[in-house]
C-alpha atoms as a PDB file:
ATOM      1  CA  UNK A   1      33.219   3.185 -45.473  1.00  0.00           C
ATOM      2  CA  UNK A   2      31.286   5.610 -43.451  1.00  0.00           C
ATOM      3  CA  UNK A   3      27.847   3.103 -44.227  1.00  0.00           C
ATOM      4  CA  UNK A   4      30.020  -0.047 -42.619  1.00  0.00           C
ATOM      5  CA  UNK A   5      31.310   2.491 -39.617  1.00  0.00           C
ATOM      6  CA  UNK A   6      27.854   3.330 -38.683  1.00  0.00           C
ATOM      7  CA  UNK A   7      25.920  -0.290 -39.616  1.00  0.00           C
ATOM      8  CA  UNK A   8      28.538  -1.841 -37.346  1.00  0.00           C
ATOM      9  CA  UNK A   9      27.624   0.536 -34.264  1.00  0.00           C
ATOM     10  CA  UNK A  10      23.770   0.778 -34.696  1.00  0.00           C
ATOM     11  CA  UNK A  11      24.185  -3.292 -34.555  1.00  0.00           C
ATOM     12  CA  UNK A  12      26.706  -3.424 -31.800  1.00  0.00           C
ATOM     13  CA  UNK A  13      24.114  -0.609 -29.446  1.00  0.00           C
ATOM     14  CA  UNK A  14      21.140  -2.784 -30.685  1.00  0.00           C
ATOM     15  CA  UNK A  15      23.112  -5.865 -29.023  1.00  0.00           C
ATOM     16  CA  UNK A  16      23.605  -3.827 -25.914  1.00  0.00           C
ATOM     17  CA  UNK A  17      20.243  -3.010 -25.238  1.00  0.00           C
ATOM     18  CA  UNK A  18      18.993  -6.486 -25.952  1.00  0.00           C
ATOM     19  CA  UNK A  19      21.803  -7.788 -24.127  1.00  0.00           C
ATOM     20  CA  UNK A  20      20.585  -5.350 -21.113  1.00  0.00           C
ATOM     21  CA  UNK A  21      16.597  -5.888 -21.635  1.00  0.00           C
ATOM     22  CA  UNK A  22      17.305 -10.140 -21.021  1.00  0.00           C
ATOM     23  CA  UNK A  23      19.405  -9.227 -18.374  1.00  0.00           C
ATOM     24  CA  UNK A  24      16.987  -7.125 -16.612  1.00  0.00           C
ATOM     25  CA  UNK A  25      14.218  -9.733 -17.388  1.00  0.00           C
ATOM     26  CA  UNK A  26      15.926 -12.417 -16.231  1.00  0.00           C
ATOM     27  CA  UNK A  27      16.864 -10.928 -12.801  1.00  0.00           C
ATOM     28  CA  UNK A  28      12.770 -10.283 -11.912  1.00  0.00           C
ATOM     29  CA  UNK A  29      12.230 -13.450 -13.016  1.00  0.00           C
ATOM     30  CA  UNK A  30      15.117 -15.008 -11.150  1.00  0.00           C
ATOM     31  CA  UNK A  31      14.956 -12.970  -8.314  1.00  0.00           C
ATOM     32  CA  UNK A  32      12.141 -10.490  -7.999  1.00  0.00           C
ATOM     33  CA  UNK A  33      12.564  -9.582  -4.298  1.00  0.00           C
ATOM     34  CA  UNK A  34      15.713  -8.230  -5.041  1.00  0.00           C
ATOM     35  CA  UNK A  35      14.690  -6.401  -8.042  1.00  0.00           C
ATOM     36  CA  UNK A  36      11.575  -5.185  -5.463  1.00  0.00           C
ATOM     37  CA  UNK A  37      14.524  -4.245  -2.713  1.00  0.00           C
ATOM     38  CA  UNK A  38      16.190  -2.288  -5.885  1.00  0.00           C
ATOM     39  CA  UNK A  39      12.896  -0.511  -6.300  1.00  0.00           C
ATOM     40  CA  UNK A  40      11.819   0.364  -2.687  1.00  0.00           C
ATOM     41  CA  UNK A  41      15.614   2.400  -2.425  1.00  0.00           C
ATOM     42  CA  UNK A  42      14.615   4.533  -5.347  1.00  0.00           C
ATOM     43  CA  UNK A  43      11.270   5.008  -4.529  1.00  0.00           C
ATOM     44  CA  UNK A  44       9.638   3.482  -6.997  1.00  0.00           C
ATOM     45  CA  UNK A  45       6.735   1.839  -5.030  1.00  0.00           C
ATOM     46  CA  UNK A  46       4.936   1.215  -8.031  1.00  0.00           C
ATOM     47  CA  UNK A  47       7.112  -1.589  -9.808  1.00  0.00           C
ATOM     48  CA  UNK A  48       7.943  -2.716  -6.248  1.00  0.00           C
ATOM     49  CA  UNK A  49       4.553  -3.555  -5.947  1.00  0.00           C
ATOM     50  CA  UNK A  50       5.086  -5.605  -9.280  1.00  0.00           C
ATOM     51  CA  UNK A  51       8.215  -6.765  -8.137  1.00  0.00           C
ATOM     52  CA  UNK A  52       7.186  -8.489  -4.807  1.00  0.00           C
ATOM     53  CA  UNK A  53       3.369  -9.457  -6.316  1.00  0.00           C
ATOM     54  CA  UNK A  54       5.920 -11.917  -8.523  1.00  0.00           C
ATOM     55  CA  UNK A  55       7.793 -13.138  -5.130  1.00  0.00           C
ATOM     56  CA  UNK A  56       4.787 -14.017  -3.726  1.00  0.00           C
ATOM     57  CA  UNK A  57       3.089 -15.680  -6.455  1.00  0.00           C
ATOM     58  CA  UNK A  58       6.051 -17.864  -6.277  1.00  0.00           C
ATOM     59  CA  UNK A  59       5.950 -18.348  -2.270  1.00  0.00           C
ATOM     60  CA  UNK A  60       2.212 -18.038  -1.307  1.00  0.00           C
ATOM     61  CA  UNK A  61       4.356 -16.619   1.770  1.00  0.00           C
ATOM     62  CA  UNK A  62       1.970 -13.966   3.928  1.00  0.00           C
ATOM     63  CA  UNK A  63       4.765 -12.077   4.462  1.00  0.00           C
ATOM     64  CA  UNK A  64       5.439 -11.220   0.642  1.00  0.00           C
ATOM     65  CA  UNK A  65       2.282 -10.264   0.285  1.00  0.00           C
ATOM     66  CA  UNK A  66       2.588  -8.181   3.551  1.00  0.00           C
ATOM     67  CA  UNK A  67       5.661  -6.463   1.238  1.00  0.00           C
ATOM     68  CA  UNK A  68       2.922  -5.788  -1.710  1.00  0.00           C
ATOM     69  CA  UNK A  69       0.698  -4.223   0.619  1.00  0.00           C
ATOM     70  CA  UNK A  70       3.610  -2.235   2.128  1.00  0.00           C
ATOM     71  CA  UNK A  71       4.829  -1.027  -0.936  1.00  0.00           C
ATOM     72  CA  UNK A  72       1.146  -0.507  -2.114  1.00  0.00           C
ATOM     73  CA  UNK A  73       0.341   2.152   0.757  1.00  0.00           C
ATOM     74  CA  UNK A  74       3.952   3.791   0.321  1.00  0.00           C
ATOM     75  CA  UNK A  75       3.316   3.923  -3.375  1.00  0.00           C
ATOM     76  CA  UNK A  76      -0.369   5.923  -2.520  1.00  0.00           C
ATOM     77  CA  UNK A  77      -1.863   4.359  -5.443  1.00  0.00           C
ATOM     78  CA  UNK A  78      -5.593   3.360  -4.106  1.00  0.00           C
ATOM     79  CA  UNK A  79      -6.083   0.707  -6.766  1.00  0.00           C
ATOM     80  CA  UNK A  80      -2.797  -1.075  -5.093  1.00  0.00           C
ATOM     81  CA  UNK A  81      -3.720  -0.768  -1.511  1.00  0.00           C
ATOM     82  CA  UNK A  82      -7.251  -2.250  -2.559  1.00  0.00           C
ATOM     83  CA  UNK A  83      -6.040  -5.174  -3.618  1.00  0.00           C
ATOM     84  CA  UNK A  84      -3.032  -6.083  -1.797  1.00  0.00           C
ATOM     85  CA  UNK A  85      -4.243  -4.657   1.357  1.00  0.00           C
ATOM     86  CA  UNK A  86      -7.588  -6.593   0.597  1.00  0.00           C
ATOM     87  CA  UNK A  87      -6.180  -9.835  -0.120  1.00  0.00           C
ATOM     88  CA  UNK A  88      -3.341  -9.687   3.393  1.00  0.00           C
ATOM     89  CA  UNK A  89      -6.443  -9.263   5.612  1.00  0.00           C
ATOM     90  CA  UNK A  90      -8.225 -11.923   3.840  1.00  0.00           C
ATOM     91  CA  UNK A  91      -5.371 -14.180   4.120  1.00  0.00           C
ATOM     92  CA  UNK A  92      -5.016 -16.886   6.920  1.00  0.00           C
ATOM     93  CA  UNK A  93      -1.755 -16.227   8.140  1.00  0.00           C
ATOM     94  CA  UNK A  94      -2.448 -12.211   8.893  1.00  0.00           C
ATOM     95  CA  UNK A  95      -3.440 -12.553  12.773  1.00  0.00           C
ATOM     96  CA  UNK A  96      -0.193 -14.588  13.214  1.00  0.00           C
ATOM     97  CA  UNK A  97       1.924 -12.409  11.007  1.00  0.00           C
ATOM     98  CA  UNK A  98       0.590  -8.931  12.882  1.00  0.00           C
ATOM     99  CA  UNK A  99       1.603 -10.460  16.257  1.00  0.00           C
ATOM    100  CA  UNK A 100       4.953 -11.093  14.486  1.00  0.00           C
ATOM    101  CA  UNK A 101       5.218  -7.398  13.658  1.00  0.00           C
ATOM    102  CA  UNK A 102       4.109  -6.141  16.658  1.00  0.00           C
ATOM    103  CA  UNK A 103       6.626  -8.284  18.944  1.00  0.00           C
ATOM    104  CA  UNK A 104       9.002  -7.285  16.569  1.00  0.00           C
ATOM    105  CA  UNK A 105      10.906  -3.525  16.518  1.00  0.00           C
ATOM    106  CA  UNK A 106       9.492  -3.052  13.431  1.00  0.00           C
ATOM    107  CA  UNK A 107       6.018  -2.003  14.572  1.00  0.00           C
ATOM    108  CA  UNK A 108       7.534   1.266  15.354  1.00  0.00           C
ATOM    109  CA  UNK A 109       7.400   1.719  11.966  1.00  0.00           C
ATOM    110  CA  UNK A 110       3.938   1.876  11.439  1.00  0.00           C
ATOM    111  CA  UNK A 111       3.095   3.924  14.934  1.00  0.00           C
ATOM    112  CA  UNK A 112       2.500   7.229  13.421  1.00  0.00           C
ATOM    113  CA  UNK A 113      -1.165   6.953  12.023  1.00  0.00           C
ATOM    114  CA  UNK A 114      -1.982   2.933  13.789  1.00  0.00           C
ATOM    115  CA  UNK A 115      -1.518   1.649  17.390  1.00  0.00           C
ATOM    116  CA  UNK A 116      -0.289  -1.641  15.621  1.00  0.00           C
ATOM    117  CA  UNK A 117       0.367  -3.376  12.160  1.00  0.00           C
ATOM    118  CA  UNK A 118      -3.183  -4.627  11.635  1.00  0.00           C
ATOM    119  CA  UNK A 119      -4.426  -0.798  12.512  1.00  0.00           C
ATOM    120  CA  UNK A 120      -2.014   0.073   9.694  1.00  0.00           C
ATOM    121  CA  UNK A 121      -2.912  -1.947   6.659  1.00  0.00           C
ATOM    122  CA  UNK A 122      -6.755  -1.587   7.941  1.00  0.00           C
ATOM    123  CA  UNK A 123      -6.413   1.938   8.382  1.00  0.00           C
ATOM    124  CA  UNK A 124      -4.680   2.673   4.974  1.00  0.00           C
ATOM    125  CA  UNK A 125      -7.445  -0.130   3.049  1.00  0.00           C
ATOM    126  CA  UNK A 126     -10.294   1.855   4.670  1.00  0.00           C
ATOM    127  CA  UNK A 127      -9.041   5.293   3.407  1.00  0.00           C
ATOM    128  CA  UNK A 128      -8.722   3.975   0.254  1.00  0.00           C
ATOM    129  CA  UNK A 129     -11.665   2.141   0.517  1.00  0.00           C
ATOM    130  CA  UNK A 130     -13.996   5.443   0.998  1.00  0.00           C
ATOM    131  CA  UNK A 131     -11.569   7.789  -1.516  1.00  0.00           C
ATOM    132  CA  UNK A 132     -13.323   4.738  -4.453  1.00  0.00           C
ATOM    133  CA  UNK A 133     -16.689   5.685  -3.017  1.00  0.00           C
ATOM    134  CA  UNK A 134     -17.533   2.823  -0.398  1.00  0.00           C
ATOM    135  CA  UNK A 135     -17.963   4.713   2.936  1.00  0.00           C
ATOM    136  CA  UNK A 136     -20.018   1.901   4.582  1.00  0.00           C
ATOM    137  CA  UNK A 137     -16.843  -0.787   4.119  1.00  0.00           C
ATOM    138  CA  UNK A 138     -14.320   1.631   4.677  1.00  0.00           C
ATOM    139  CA  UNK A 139     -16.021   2.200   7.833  1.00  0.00           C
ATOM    140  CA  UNK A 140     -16.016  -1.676   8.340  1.00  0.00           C
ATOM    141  CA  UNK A 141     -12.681  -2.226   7.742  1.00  0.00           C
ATOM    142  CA  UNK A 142     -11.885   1.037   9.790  1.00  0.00           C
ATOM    143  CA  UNK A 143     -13.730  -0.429  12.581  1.00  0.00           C
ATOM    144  CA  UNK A 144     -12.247  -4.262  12.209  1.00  0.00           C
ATOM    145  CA  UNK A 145      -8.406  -2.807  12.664  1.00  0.00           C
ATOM    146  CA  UNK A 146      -9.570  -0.237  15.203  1.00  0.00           C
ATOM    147  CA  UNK A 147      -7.849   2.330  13.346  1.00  0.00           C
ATOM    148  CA  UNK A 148      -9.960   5.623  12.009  1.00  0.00           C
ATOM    149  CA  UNK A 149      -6.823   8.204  11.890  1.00  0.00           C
ATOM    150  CA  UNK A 150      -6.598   7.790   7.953  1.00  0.00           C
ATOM    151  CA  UNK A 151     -10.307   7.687   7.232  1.00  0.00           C
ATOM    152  CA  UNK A 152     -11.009  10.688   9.026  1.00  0.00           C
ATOM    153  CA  UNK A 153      -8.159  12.570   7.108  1.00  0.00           C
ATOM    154  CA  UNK A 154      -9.588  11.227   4.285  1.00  0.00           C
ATOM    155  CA  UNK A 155     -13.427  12.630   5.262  1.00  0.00           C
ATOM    156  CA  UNK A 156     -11.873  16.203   6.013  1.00  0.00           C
ATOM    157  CA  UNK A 157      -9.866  16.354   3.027  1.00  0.00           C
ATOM    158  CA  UNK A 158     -12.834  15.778   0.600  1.00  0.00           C
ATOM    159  CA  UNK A 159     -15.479  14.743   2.799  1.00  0.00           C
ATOM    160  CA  UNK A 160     -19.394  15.704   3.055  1.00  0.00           C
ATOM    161  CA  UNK A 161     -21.060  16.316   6.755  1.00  0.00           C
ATOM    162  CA  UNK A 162     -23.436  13.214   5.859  1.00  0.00           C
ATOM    163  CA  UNK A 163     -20.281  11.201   5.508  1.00  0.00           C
ATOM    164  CA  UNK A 164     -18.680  12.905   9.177  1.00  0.00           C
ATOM    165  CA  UNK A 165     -21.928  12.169  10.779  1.00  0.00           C
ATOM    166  CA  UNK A 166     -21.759   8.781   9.676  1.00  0.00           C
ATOM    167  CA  UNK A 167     -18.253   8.025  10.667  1.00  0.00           C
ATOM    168  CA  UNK A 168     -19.026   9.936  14.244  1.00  0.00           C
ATOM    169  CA  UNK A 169     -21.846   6.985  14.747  1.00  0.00           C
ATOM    170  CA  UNK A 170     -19.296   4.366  13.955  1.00  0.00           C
ATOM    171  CA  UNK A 171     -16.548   5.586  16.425  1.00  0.00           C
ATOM    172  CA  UNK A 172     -18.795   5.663  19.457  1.00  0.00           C
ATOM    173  CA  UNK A 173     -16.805   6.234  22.565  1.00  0.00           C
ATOM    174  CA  UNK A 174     -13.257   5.526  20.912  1.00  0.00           C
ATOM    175  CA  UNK A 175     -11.156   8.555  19.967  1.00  0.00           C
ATOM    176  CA  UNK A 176     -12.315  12.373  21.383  1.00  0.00           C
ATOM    177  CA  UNK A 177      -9.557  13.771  18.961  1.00  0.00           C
ATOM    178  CA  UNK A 178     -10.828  12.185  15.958  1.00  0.00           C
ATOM    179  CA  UNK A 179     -14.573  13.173  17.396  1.00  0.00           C
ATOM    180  CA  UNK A 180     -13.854  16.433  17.744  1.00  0.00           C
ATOM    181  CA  UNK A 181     -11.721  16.478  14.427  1.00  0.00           C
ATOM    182  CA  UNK A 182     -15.024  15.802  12.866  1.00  0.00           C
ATOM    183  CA  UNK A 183     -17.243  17.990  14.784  1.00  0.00           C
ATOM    184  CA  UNK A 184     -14.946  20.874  13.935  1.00  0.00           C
ATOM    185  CA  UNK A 185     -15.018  19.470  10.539  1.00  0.00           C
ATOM    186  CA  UNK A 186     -18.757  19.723  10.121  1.00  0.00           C
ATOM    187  CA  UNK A 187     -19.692  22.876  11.764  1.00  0.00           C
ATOM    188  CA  UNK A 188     -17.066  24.701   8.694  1.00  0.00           C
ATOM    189  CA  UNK A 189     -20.369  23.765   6.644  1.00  0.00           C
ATOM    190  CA  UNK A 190     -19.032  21.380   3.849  1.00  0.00           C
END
């Protein structure tokens, strides 16, 4: 009796989690930029990025892909942000859609390390850019979205003086804070 009892439940939970593994399954399938709006309010980033790669593989729509380089940078996984961040400036629609996010309140948003949305996906690519080891495009990217604040962090957190000195040539005139972020940054000896 007690075999029968405990066949009948380890088939019955079995059910259940199949049951719950096509459900789940179905609904990124179905509709992944829910599941990816699911994701972002628990803070997983990572399967957002998943999530919302899926929505716009299904749309070709620059702003999905604006959401996987979003949720790329807020997941601070540098093998994310290089590739969705790569492939939104790449795309033809990301001129249009940054004067979209500018006019819009969201660009407040992204204020705190860019002066506007491209400054933010360009600054956030280029920091990732040099942390893989490729100074000389993170510095073009960097310079393309007018946006150094994350490189610079970047340089001082694990940075050489060769690699300051470089990145002081490329800002020119622009920013005396991040200059003299640098300078100070160098003359510590590292």
């Amino acid at each position: 009796m007690n075999k029968i009892i405990f066949k009948t439940a380890l088939v019955t939970l079995g059910t259940l989690v199949a049951a719950a593994v096509a459900i789940f399954s179905l609904w990124i399938l179905i509709s992944p930029q829910t599941m990816a709006a699911s994701c972002e309010k628990t803070g997983n980033y990572s399967f957002a990025v998943t999530c919302a790669d899926l929505r716009y593989k299904y749309t070709k729509d620059v702003k999905d892909l604006a959401r996987c380089a979003q949720d790329s940078i807020a997941s601070g996984k540098d093998a994310l942000i290089l590739k969705y961040c790569g492939r939104l400036i790449e795309d033809d629609g990301f001129d249009t859609l940054c004067k979209a996010v500018d006019e819009s309140i969201m660009s407040t948003e992204f204020g705190k390390y860019a002066k506007d949305y491209k400054g933010y996906i360009c600054g956030n690519l280029a920091a990732a850019q040099y942390r893989s080891g490729d100074l000389d495009k993170a510095l073009k990217t960097a310079e393309s979205g007018k946006s150094f604040v994350k490189l610079v962090l970047a340089i001082i957190e694990n940075g050489t003086a060769d690699e300051a000195d470089k990145t002081l040539a490329t800002l020119g005139d622009s920013d005396e804070n991040l200059k003299k972020l640098l300078e100070e940054f160098k003359n510590e000896g590292k």
